[in-house]
N, C-alpha and C. Protein backbone atom coordinates (compact mmCIF):
# COMPACT_ATOMS: atom_id res chain seq x y z
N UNK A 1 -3.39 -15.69 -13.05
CA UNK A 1 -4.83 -15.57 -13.22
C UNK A 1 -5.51 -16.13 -11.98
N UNK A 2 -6.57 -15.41 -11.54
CA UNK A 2 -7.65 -15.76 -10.45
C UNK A 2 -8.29 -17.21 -10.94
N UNK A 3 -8.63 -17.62 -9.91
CA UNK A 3 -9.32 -19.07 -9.90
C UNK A 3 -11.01 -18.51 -9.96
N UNK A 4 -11.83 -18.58 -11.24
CA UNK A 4 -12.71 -17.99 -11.11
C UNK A 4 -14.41 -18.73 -10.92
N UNK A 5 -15.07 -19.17 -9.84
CA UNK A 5 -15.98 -20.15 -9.43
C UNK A 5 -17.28 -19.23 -9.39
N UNK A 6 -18.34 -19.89 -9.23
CA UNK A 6 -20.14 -19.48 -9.17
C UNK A 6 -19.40 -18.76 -7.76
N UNK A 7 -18.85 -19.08 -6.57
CA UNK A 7 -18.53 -18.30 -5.60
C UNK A 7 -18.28 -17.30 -5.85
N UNK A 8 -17.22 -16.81 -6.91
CA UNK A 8 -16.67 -15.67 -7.16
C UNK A 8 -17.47 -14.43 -7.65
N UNK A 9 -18.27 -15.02 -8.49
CA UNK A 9 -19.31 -13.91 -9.12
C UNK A 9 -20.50 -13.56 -8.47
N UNK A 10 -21.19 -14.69 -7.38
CA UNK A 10 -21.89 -14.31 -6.04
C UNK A 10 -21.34 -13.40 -5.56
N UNK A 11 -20.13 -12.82 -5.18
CA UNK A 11 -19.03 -12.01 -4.40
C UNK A 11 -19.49 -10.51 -5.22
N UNK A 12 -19.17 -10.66 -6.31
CA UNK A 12 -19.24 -9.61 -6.88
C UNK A 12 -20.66 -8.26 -6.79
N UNK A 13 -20.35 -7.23 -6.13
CA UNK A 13 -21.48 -6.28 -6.54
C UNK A 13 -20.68 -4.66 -6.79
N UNK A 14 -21.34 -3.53 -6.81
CA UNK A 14 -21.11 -2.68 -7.04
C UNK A 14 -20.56 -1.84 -6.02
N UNK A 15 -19.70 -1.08 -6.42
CA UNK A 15 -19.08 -0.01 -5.16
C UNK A 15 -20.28 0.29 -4.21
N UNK A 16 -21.48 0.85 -4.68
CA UNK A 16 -22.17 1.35 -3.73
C UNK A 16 -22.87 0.41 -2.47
N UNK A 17 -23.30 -1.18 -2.95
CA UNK A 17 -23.68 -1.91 -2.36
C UNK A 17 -22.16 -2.25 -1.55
N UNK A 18 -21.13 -2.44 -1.99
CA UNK A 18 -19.92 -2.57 -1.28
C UNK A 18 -19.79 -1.96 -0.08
N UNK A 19 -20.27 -0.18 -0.07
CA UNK A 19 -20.01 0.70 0.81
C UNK A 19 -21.25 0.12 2.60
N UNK A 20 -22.04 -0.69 2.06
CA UNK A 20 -23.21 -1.04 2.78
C UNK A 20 -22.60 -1.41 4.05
N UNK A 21 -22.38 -1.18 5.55
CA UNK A 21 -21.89 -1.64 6.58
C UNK A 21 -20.57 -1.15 6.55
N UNK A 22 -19.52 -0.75 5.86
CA UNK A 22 -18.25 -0.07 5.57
C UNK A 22 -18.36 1.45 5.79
N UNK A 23 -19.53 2.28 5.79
CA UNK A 23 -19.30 3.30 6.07
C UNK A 23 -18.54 4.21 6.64
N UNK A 24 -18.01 3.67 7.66
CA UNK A 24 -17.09 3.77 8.34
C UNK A 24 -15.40 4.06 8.45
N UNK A 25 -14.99 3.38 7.07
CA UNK A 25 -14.18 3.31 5.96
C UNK A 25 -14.10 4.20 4.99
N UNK A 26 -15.06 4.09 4.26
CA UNK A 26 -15.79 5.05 2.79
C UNK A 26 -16.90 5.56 3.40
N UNK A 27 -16.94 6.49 3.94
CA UNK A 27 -17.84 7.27 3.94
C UNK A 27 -18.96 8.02 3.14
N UNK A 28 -18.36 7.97 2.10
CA UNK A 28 -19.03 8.50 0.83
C UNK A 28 -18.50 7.69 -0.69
N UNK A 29 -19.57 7.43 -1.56
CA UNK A 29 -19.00 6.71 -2.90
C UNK A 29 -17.85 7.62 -3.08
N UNK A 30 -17.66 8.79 -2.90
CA UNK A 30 -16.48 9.43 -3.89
C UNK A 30 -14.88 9.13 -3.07
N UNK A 31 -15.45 8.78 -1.59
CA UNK A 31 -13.94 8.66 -0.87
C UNK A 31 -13.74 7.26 -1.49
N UNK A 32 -14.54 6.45 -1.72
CA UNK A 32 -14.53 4.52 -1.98
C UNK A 32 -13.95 4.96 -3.43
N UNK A 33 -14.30 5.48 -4.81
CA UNK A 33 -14.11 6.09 -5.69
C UNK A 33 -12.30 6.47 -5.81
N UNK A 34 -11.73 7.33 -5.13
CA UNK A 34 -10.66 7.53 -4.29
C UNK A 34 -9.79 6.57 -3.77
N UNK A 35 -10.09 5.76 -3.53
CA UNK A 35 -9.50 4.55 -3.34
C UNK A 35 -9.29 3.68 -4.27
N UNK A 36 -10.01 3.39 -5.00
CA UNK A 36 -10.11 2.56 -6.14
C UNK A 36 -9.04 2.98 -6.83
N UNK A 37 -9.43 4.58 -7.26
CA UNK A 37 -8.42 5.31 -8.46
C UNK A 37 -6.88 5.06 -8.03
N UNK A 38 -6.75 5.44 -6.82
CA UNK A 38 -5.29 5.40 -6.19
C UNK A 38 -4.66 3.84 -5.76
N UNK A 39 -5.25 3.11 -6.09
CA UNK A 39 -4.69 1.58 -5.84
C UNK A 39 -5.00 0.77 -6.53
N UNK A 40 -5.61 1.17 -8.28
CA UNK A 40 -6.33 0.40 -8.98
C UNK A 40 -5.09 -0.46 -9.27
N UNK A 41 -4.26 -0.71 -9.39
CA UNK A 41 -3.10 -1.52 -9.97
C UNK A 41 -3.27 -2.63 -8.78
N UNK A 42 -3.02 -2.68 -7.28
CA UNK A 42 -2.72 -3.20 -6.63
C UNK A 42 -4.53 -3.49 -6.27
N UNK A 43 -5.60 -3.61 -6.30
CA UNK A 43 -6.84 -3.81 -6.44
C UNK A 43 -6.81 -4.81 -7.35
N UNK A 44 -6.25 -4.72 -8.67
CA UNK A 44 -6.89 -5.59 -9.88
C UNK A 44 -5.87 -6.44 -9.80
N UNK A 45 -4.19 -6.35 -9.16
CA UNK A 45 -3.67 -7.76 -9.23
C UNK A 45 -4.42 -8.54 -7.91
N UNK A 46 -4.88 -7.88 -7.05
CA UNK A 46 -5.51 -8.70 -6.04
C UNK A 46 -6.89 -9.35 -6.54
N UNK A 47 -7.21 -8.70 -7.40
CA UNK A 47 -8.96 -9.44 -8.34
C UNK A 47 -9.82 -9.11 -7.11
N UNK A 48 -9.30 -7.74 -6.87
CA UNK A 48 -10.64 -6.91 -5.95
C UNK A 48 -11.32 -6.60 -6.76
N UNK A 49 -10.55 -5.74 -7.86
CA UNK A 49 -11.79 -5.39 -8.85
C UNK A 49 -12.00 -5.70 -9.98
N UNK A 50 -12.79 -5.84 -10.81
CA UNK A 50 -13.24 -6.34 -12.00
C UNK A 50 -14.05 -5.55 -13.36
N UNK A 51 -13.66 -5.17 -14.04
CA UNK A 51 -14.92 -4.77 -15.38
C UNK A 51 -15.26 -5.71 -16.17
N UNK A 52 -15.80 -6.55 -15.95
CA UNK A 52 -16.46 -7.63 -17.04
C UNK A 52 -17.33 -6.76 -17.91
N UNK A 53 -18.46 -5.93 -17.67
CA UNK A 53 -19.21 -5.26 -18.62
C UNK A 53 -18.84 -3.82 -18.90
N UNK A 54 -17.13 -3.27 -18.23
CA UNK A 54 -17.25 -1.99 -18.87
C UNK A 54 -17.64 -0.74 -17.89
N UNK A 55 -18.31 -1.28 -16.53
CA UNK A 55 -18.07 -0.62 -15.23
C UNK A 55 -16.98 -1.76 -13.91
N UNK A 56 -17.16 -0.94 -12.85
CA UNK A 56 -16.10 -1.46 -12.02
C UNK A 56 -17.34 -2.25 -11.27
N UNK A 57 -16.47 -3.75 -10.60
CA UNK A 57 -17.84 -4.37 -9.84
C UNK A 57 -16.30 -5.05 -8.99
N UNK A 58 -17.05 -5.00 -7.48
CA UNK A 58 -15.62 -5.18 -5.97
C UNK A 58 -16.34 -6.93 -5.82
N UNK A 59 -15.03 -7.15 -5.96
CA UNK A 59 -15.30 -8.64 -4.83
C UNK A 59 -15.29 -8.36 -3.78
N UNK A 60 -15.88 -8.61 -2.64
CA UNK A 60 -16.23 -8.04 -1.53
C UNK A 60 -15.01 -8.71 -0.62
N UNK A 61 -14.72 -9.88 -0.73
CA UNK A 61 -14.30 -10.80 0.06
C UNK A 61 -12.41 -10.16 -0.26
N UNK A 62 -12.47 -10.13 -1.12
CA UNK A 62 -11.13 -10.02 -1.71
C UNK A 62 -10.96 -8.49 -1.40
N UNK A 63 -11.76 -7.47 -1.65
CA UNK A 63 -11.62 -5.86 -1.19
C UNK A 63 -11.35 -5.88 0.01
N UNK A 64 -11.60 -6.34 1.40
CA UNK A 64 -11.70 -6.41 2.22
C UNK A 64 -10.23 -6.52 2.85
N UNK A 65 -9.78 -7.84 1.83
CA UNK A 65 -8.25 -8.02 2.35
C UNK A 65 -7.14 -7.20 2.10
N UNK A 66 -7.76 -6.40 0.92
CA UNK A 66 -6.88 -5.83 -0.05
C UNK A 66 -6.53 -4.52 1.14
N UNK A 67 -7.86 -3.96 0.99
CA UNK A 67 -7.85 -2.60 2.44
C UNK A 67 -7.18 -2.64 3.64
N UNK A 68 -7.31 -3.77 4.39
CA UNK A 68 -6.33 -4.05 5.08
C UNK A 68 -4.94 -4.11 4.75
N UNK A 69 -4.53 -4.73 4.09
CA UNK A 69 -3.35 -4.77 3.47
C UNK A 69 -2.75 -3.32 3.38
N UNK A 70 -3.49 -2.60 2.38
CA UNK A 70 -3.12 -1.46 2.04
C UNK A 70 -2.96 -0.45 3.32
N UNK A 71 -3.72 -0.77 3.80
CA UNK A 71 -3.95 0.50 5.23
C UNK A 71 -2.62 -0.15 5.97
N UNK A 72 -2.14 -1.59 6.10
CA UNK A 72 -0.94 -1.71 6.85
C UNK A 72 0.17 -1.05 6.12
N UNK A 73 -0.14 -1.16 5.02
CA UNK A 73 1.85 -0.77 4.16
C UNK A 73 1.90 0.94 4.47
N UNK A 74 0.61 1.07 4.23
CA UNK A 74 0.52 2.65 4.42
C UNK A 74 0.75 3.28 5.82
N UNK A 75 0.29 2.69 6.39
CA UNK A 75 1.23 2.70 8.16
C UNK A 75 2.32 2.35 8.45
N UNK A 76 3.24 1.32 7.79
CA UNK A 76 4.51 1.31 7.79
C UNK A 76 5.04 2.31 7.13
N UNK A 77 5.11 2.79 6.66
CA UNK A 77 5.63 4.11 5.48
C UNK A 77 5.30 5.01 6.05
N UNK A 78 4.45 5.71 7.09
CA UNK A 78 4.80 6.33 7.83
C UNK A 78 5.45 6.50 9.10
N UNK A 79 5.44 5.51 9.46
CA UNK A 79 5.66 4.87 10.87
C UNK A 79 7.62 5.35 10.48
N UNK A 80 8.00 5.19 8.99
CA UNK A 80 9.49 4.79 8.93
C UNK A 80 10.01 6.08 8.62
C-alpha cells in the first residue's frame, strides 16, 4: 500500500489537466487515454492512478516516473 499524505491528494488531478505542458507526450486526451488503458496494471501498482470517486484521477508526480519507466522497458524490448 501507498503512503497516502495531504501531499498526495494535492498531486492528484485529472487526465486532462495532467496533459497541461505534456503535450508533447499525449498529444491528445485519447492518446493519454491509450496509455492509461494499456498500462493500467503497471500505473495502479505504481499509484499513478487512482478512482477514489469512480473516475480516473493521475498523480502527477508519480505518472511522470511511471512514463519514463515505461518508455525505457519499451526501448529495451526493442532494442533486443
Amino acid at each position: 500500500m501507498h503512503e497516502v499524505t495531504l501531499n498526495s491528494l494535492l498531486a492528484l488531478t485529472n487526465p486532462t489537466q495532467y496533459r497541461i505542458g505534456r503535450e508533447h507526450i499525449f498529444p491528445s486526451d485519447a492518446s493519454l487515454q491509450w496509455f492509461i488503458r494499456k498500462n493500467k496494471v503497471v500505473l495502479a501498482k505504481a499509484g499513478a492512478v487512482v478512482k477514489p470517486a469512480g473516475h480516473i484521477l493521475i498523480n502527477q508526480n508519480k505518472f511522470d516516473v511511471a512514463v519514463l519507466e515505461i518508455g525505457l522497458i519499451c526501448n529495451q524490448l526493442s532494442e533486443g
